[in-house]
Protein backbone atom coordinates (compact mmCIF):
# COMPACT_ATOMS: atom_id res chain seq x y z
CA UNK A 1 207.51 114.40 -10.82
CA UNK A 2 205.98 117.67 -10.53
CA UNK A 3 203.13 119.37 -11.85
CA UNK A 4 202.12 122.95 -12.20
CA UNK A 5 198.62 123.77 -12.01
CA UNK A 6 198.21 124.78 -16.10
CA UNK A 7 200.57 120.87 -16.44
CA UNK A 8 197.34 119.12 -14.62
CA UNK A 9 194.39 121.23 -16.54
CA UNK A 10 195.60 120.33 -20.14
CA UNK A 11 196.31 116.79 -18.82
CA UNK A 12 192.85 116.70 -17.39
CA UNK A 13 191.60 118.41 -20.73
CA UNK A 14 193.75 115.34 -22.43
CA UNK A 15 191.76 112.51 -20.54
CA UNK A 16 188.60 114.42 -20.88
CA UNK A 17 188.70 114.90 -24.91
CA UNK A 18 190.15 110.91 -24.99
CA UNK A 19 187.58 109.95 -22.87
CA UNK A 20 184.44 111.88 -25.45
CA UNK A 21 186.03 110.35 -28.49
CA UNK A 22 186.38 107.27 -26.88
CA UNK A 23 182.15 107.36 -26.12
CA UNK A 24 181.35 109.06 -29.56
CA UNK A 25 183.11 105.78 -30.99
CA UNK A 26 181.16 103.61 -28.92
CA UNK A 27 177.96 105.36 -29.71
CA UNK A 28 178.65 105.40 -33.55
CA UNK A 29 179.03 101.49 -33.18
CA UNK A 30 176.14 101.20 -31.21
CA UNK A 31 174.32 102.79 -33.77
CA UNK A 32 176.25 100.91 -36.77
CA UNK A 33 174.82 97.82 -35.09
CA UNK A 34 171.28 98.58 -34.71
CA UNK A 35 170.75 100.07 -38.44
CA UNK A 36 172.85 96.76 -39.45
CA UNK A 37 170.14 94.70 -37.91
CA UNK A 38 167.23 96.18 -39.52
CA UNK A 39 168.27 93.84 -42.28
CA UNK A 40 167.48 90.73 -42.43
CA UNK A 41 168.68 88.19 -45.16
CA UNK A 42 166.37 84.79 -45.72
CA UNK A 43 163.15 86.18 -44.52
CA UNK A 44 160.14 84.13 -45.57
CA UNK A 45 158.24 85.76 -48.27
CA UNK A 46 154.50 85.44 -49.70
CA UNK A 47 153.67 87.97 -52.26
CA UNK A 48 150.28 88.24 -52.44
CA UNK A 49 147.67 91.47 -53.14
CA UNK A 50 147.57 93.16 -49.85
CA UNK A 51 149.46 95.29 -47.51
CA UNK A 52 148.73 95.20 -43.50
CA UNK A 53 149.52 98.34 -41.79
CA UNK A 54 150.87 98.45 -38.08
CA UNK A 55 148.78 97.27 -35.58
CA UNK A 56 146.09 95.72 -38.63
CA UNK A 57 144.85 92.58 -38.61
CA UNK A 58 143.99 90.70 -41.76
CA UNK A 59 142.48 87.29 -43.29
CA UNK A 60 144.43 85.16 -45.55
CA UNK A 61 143.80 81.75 -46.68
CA UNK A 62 146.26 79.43 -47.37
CA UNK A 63 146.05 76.55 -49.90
CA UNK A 64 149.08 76.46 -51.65
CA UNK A 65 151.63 73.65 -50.27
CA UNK A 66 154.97 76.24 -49.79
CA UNK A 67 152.73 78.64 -47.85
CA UNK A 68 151.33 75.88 -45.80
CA UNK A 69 155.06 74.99 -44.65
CA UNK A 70 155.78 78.82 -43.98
CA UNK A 71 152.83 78.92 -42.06
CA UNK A 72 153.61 76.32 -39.85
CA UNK A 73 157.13 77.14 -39.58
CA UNK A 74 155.79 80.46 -37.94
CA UNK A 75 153.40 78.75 -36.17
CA UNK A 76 156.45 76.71 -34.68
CA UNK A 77 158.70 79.74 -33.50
CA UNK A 78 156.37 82.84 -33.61
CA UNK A 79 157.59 84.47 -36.23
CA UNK A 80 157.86 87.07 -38.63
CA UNK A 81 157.55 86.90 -42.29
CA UNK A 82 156.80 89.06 -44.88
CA UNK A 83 153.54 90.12 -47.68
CA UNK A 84 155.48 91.39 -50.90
CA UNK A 85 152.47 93.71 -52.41
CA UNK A 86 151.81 92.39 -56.03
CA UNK A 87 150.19 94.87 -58.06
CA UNK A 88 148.82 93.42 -61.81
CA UNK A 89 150.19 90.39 -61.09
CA UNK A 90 153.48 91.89 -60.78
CA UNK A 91 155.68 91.82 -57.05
CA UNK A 92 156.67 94.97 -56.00
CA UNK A 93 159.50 96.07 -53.79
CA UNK A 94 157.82 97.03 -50.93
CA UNK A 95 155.72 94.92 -48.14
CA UNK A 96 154.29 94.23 -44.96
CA UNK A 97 156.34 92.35 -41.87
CA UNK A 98 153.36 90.60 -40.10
CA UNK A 99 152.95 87.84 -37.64
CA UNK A 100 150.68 84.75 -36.96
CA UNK A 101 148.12 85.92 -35.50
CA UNK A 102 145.71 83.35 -34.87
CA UNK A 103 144.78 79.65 -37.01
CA UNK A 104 140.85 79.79 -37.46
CA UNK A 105 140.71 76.48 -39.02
CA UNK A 106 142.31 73.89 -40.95
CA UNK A 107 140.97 71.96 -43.36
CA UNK A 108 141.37 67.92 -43.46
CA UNK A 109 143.73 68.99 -46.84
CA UNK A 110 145.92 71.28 -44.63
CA UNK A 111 144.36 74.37 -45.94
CA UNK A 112 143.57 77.23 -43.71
CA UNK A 113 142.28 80.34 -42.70
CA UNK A 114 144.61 82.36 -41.01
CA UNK A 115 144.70 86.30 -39.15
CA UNK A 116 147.99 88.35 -39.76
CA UNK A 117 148.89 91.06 -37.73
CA UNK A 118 150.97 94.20 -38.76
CA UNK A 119 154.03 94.67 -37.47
CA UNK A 120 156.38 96.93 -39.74
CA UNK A 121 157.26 97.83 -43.56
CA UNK A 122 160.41 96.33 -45.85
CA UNK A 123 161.90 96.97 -48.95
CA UNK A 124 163.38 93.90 -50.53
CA UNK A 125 166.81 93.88 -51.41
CA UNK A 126 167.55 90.87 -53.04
CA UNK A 127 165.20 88.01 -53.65
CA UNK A 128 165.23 84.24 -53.83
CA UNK A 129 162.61 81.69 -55.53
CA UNK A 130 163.15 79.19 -52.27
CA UNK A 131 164.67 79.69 -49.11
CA UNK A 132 167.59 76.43 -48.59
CA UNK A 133 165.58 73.38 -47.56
CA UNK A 134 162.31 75.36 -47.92
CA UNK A 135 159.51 75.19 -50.70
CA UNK A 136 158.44 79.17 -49.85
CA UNK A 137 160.20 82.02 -51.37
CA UNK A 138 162.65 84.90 -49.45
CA UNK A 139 165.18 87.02 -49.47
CA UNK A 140 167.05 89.80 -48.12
CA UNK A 141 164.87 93.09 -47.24
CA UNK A 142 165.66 96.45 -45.25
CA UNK A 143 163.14 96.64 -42.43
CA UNK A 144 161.89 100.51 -42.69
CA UNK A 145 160.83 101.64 -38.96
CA UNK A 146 161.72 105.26 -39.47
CA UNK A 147 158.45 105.30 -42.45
CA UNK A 148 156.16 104.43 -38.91
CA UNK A 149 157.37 108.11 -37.33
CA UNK A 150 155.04 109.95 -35.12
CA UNK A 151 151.86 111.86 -36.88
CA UNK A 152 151.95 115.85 -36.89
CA UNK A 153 149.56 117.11 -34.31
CA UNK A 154 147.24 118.43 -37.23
CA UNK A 155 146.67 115.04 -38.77
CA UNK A 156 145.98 113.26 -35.02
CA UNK A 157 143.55 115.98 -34.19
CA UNK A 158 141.54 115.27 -37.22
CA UNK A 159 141.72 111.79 -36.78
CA UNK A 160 140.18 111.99 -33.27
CA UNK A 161 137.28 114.42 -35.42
CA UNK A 162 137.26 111.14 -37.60
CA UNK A 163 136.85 108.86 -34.91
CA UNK A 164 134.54 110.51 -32.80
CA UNK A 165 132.44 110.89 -35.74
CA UNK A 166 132.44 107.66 -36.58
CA UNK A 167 131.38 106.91 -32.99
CA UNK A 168 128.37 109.15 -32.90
CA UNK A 169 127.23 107.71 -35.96
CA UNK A 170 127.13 103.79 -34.84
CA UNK A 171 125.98 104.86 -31.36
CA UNK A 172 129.41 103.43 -29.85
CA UNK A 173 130.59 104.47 -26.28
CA UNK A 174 132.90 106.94 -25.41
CA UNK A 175 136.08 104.06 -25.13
CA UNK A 176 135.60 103.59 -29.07
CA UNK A 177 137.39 106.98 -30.38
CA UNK A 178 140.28 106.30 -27.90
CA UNK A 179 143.40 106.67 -30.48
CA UNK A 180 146.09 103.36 -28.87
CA UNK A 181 148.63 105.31 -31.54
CA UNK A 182 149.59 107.80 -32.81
CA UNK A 183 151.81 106.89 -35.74
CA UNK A 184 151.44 107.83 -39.09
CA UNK A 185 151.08 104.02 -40.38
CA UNK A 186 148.84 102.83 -37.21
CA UNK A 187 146.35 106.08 -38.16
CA UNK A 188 146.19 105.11 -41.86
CA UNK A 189 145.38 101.29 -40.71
CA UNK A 190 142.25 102.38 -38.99
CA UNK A 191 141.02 104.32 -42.06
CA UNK A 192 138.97 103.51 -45.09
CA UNK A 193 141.62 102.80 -47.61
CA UNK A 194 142.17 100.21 -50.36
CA UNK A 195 145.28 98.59 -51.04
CA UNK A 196 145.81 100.24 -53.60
CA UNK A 197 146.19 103.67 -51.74
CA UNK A 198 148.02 101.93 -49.17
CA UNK A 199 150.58 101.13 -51.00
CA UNK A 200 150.82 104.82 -52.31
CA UNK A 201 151.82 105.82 -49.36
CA UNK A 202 154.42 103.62 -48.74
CA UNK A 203 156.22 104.91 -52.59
CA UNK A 204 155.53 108.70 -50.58
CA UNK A 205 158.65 109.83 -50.50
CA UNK A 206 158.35 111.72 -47.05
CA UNK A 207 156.43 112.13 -44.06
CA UNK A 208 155.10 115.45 -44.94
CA UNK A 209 153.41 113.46 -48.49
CA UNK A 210 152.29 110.92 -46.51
CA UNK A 211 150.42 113.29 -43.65
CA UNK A 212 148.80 115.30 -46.83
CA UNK A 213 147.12 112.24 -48.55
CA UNK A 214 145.60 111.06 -44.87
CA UNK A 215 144.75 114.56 -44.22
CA UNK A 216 143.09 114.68 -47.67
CA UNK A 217 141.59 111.25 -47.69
CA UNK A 218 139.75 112.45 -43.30
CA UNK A 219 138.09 115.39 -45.21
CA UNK A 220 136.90 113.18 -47.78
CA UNK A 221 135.85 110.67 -45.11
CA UNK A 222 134.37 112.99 -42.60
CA UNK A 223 131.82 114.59 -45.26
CA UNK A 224 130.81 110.99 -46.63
CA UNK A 225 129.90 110.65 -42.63
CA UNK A 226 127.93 113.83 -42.66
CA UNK A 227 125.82 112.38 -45.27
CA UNK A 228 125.24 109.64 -43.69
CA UNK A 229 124.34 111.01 -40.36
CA UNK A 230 121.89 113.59 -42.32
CA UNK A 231 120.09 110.13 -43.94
CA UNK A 232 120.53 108.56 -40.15
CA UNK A 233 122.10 105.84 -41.75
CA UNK A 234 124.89 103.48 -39.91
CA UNK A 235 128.03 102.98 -42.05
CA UNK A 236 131.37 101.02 -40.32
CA UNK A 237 133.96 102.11 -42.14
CA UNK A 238 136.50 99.93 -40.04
């Protein structure tokens, strides 16, 4: 069979344009998949009163028997489970994804005292009062990465005013206002907040909210540090 010369360009255009769909489809799926796995259905739950930023480490103790089994059930396979913030004794929808950290002690009752680190933010979704098998609570939640996003240049310059001020005033070396991140959540974990204002900034409804309250909350920082340093006193604020 013969082919002219326009015959093979709109055949080659043919494969070509088959060929791009064909990836755009494959890229669409890829993506499908990976926003499908943010959420995860029977993650372990334990509401409690405090929210642990990226990065953060945090004390808990445990003394109630459910959260005793969670514990060691992360203990056993390393992994992740999640801190429902519960504000006036209420739970709210949003929380902290954390993982064992370190076991400090145990007591001879089984109680113990426990680090957490911070690993990422959820939303719950749906909610169960025991996991199958389990005496701990879960549920399904939507694991929100995209709230971690990488801090405007105008809020990590202030922070490393922040930082550095905070290292002239406790007479640290240099190595202390290194910055390891410089995501918006990671920033806010090494600040003075309580959890209160923490978990304001998780409701924020955009990353441009969220920069303006830690941008607000530095200045307020940074001139409680200049009093200090006029009064030579040493205040740790982390």
């Amino acid at each position: 069979m013969f082919f002219s010369k326009v015959d093979n360009v709109f055949l080659f255009l043919r494969i070509t344009r088959t060929f791009f769909c064909f990836e755009c489809y494959m890229i669409e799926k890829k993506h499908q998949k990976i926003v499908m796995a943010r959420i995860i259905n029977s993650f372990p739950l334990f509401p409690i009163s405090v929210i642990v930023f990226p990065g953060e480490i945090h004390p808990l103790h445990i003394f109630e028997d459910r959260y005793k089994e969670l514990i060691k059930d992360m203990k056993a396979k390393d992994g992740l489970f999640g801190i429902p913030y519960v504000k006036n004794e209420k739970m709210c929808l949003y929380g902290s994804g954390v993982t064992l950290h370190k076991v400090l002690s145990t007591s001879a009752t089984g109680e113990m005292d426990i680090l957490v680190r911070g690993v990422n933010i959820f939303k719950i979704d749906e909610m169960e009062e025991a996991l199958p098998g389990k005496l701990y609570p879960g549920g399904k939640v939507n694991i929100l990465d995209e709230m971690n996003e990488i801090a405007d240049h105008v809020l990590i310059r202030k922070f490393r005013k922040y930082k550095e001020q905070l290292r002239k005033i406790n007479d640290e070396n240099a190595k202390s206002g290194i910055i390891t991140s410089n995501h918006i959540l990671d920033i806010a974990g090494q600040m003075a907040l309580d959890m209160d204002e923490k978990y304001n900034i998780i409701k924020l409804g955009s990353k441009t909210l969220r920069e303006n309250f830690l941008l607000g909350k530095l200045d307020f920082l940074m001139m409680i540090n200049e009093k200090l340093k006029e009064i030579g006193y040493r205040f740790y604020l982390n």
